[in-house]
Protein backbone atom coordinates (compact mmCIF):
# COMPACT_ATOMS: atom_id res chain seq x y z
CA UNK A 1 -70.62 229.81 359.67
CA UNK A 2 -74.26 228.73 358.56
CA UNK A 3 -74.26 225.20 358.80
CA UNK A 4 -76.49 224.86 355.31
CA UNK A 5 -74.34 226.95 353.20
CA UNK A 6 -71.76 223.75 354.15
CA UNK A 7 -73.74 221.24 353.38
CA UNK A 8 -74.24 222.84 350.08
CA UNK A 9 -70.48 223.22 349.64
CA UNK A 10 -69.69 219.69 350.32
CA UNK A 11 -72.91 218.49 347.88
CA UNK A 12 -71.54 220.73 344.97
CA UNK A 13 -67.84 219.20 345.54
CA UNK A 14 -69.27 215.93 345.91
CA UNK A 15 -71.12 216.05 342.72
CA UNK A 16 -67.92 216.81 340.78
CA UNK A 17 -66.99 214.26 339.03
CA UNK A 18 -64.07 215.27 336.81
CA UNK A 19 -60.64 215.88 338.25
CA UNK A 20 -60.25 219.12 335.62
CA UNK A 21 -63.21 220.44 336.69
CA UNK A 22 -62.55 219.87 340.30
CA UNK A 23 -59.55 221.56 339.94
CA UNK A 24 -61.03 224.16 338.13
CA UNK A 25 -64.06 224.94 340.94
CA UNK A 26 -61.18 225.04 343.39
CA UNK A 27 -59.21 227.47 341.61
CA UNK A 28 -62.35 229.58 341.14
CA UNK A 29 -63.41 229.43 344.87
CA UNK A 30 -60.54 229.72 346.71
CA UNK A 31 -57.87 232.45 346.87
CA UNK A 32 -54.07 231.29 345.56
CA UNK A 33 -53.31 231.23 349.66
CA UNK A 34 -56.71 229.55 350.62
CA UNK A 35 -55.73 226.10 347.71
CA UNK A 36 -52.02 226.44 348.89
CA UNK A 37 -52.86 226.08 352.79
CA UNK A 38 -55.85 223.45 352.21
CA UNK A 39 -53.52 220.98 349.66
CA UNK A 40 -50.32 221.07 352.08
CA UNK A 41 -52.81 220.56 354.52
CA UNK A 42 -53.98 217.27 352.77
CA UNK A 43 -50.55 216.49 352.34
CA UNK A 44 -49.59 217.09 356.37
CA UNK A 45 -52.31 213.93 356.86
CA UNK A 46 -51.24 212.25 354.39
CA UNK A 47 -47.61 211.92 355.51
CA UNK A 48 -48.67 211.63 359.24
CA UNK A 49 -50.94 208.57 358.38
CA UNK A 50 -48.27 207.02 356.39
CA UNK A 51 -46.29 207.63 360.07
CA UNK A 52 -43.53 210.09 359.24
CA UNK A 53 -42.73 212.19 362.33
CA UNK A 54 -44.35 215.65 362.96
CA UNK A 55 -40.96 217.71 362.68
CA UNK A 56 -40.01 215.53 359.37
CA UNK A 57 -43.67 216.49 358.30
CA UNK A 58 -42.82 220.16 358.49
CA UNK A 59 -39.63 220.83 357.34
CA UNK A 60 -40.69 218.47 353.60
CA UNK A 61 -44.01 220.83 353.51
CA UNK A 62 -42.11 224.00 354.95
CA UNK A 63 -44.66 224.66 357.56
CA UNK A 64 -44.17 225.00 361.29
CA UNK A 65 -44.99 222.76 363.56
CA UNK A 66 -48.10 224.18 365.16
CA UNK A 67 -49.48 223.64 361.57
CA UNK A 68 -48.31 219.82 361.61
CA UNK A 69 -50.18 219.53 364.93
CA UNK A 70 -53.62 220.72 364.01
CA UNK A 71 -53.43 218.05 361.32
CA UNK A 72 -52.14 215.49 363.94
CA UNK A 73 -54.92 216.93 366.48
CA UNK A 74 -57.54 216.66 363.27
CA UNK A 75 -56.33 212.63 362.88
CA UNK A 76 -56.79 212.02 366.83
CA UNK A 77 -59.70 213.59 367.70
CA UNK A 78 -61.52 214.95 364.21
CA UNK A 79 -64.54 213.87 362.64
CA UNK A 80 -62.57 210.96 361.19
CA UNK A 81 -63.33 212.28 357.33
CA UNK A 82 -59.54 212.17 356.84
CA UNK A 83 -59.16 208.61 357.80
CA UNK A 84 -62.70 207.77 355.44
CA UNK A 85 -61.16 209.51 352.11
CA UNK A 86 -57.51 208.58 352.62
């Protein structure tokens, strides 16, 4: 992926400033499956930071466990932008 067309991603969401219209850019730039996968994903660090256990993790989201443990894996040894937002 070409590292600029990121960094213009991540200006244009950073310059949105209404939760509508956030909503509404995701919904237009994402696929139904892309905005389902990304929000339980925000959810999976959510619930892991607030410590509920990995297996408790997947079976409230419905995802398996592998999926729980990239978002543990993200927490541990990520780029910390999780633990900055949340």
């Amino acid at each position: 992926m070409e590292k600029q067309y990121v960094k213009e991603l991540a200006k244009t969401v950073a310059s949105i400033r209404d939760n509508e219209l956030a909503e509404a850019f995701l919904h237009n730039i994402l696929t139904p499956a892309e905005l389902d996968e990304i929000s339980k994903r925000l959810q999976i660090v959510k619930l892991l930071m607030k410590g509920v256990s990995q297996r408790d993790v997947a079976k409230k989201l419905g995802v398996s466990m592998g999926t729980v443990s990239r978002g543990s894996r993200e927490l541990k040894y990520g780029e910390n932008g999780f633990k900055k937002i949340l």
